[in-house]
Each structure stands twice: as structure tokens, then as C-alpha cells.
Protein backbone atom coordinates (compact mmCIF):
# COMPACT_ATOMS: atom_id res chain seq x y z
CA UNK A 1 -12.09 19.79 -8.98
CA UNK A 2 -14.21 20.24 -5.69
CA UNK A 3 -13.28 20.56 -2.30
CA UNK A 4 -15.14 17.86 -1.53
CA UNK A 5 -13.45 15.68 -4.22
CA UNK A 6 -10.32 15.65 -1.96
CA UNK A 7 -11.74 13.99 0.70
CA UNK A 8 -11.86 10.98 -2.21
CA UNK A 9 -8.64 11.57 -3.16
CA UNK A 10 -6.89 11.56 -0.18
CA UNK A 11 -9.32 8.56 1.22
CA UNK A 12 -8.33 6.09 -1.71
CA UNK A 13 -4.72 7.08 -0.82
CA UNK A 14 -5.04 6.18 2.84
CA UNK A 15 -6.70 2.32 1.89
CA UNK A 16 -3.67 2.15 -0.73
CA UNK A 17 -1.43 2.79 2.36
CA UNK A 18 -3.66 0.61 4.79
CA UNK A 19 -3.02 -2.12 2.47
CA UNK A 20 0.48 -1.87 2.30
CA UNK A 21 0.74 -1.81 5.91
CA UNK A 22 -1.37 -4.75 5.88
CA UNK A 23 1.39 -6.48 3.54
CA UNK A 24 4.28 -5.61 4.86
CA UNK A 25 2.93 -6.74 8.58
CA UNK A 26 2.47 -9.89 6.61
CA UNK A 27 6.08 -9.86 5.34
CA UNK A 28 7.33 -9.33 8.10
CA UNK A 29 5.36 -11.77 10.63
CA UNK A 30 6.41 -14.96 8.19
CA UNK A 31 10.04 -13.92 7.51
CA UNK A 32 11.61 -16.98 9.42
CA UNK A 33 9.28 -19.71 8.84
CA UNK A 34 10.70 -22.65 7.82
CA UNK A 35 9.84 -25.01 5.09
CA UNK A 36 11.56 -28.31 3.44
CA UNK A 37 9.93 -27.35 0.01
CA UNK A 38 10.02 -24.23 -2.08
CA UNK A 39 6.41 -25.11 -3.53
CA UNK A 40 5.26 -24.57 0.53
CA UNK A 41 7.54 -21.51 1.59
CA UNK A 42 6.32 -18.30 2.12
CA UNK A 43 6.65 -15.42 -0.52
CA UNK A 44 7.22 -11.78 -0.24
CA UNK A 45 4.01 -10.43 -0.96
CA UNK A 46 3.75 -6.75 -2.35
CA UNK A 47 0.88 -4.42 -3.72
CA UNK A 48 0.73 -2.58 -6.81
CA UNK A 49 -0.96 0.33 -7.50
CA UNK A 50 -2.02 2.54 -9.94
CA UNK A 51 -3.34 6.17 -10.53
CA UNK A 52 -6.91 6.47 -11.30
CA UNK A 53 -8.16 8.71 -13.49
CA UNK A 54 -10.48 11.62 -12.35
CA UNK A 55 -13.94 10.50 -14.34
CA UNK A 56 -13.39 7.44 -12.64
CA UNK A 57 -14.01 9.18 -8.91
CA UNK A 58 -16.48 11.81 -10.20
CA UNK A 59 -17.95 11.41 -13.40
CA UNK A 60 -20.36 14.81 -13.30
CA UNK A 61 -17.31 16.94 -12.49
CA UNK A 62 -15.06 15.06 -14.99
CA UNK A 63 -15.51 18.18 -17.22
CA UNK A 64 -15.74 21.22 -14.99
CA UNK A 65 -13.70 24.43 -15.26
CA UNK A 66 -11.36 22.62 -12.68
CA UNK A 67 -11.18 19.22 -14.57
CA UNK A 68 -8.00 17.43 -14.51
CA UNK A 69 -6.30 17.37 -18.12
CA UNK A 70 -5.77 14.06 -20.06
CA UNK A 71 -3.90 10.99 -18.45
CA UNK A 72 -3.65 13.03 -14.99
CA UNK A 73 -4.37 10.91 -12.21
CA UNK A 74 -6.92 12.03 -8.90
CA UNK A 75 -6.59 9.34 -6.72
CA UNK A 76 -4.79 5.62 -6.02
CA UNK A 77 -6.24 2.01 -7.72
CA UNK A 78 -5.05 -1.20 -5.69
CA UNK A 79 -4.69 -3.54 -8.89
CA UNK A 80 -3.57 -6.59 -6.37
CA UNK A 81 -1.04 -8.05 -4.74
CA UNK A 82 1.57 -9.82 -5.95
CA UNK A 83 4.18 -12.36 -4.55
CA UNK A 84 8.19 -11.87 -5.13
CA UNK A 85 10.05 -13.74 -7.43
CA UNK A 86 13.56 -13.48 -5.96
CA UNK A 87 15.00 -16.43 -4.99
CA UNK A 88 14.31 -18.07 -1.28
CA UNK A 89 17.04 -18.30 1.08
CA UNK A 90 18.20 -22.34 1.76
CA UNK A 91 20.05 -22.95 4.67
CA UNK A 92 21.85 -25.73 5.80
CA UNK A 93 20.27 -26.71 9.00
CA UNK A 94 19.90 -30.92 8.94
CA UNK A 95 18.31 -31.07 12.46
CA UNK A 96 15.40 -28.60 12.06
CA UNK A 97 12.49 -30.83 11.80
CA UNK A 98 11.38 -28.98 8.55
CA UNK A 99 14.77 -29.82 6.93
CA UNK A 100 14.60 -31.78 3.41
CA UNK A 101 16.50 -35.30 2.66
CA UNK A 102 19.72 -33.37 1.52
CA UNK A 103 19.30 -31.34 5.10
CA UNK A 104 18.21 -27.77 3.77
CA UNK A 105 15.64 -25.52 4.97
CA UNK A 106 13.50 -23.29 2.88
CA UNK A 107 12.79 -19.35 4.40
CA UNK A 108 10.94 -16.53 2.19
CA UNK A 109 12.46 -14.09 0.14
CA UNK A 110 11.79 -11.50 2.80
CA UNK A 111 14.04 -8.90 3.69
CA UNK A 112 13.22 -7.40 7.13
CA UNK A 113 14.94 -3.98 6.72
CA UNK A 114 13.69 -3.47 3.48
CA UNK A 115 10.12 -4.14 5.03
CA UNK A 116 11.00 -2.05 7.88
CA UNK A 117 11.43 0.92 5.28
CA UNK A 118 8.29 0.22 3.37
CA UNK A 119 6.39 0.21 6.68
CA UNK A 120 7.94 3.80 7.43
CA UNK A 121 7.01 5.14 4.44
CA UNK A 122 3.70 3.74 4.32
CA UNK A 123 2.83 4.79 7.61
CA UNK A 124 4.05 8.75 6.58
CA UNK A 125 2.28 8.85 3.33
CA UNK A 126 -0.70 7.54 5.15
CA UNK A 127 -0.31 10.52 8.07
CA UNK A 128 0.26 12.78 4.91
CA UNK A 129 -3.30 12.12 3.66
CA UNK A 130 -4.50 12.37 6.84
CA UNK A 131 -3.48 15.63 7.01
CA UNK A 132 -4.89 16.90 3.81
CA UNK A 133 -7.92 15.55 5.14
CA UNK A 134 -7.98 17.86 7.83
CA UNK A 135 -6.27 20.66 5.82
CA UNK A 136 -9.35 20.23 3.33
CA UNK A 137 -11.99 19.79 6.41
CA UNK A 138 -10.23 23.22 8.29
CA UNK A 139 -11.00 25.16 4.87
CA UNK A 140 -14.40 23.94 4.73
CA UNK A 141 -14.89 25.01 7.78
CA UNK A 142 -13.62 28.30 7.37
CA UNK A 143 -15.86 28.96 4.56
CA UNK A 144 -19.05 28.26 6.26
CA UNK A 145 -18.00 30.68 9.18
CA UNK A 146 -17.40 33.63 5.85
CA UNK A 147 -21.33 33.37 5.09
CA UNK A 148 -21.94 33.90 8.81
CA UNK A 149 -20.34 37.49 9.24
């Protein structure tokens, strides 16, 4: 593997992250509205990723002294986004203006803390690959300034 194949790495890692960010802003922004169906509420959303495979980011290297061995992964996939299937949360509330006939309201499946904690994490593991990008950039660097002296 190259030096220069980290900058890949880590950069597929860091839109993984961005879009999990992106999802769990999402979340979090439509956690109390309000519906009088459950065909019209809002779902959890969540992304699902997978490891891609190091051909996949650099075919010509795919078989280098440093090549990755079989079924190791070099970087993130984004395979979509899916919504939750947990139940919604139905409230009695018969004089919100989005209540149904019986007098329930509809809210999402979303759970704010648990959001809260995926937001965290994303938000480290995105730093993290920032920092290996500047880790790898720092040794590049350094190497240029050897064939100087």
C-alpha cells in the first residue's frame, strides 16, 4: 500500500462520517413532528456501510509487495440509507390539530440520546481521519525534506 493510498482511505472514511452526521442532524431535527397517520410520520433514518476492498480504490497497486491480503478491507462503501423499523411512539393528545379520529398523535421512532451518541462518535471518528490525514501529509513532508540534505 502507498502513502498516498491513505489519503483515499482515510477520505472515504470522512464522507462515511459526513453522511452520518448528515443523518443523524436529520434524526434529530424531525424527532417531535407530529402526524395523525403512521403511513406520513417520520422514520429514523440510518446509514449502512461497508468495507471496500483494496482493488476497488487502486487497482494497479492491488498486487504490490504491500497489497492487502484476501477479504481485508482499505477504505468505507456507503451502501444507503435506510429507515427504522421500530415502532412509532402514539400519544394521546386529542387537541393537537394533527390528532387522528380516536385522538392519537403519531411521532418517529427517534431517540434523541441515542442520536446524540451517534453524532459524538461520528464527529470523533471523523476528527480521527482527519488526523491521519495530516499524520500521512507530515510524513510526506518529511521525506521530501530527506532528499534535500
Amino acid at each position: 500500500m502507498s502513502l498516498g493510498s491513505i489519503f483515499d482511505i482515510a477520505g472515504s472514511g470522512m464522507t462515511a462520517q459526513q453522511l452520518r452526521l448528515n443523518t443523524t442532524a436529520s434524526n434529530i431535527a424531525n424527532a417531535e413532528t407530529a402526524s395523525s397517520s403512521t403511513d406520513q410520520t417520520y422514520r429514523a433514518r440510518k446509514p449502512v456501510f461497508s468495507a471496500m476492498q483494496q482493488q476497488m480504490l487502486n487497482p494497479d497497486q492491488a498486487s504490490g509487495h504491500f497489497a492487502f491480503g484476501e477479504g481485508n478491507g482499505a477504505g468505507v462503501s456507503v451502501d444507503g440509507v435506510v429507515e427504522s423499523q421500530e415502532e412509532l411512539q402514539m400519544r394521546y393528545e386529542p387537541h393537537h390539530p394533527a390528532a387522528n379520529e380516536e385522538g392519537y398523535v403519531y411521532y418517529p421512532n427517534v431517540n434523541v440520546v441515542e442520536e446524540m451518541a451517534d453524532m459524538m462518535s461520528s464527529s470523533r471518528s471523523f476528527q480521527m481521519n482527519v488526523d491521519v490525514m495530516n499524520a500521512a501529509k507530515s510524513m510526506m513532508q518529511r521525506v521530501l525534506t530527506l532528499g534535500q540534505q
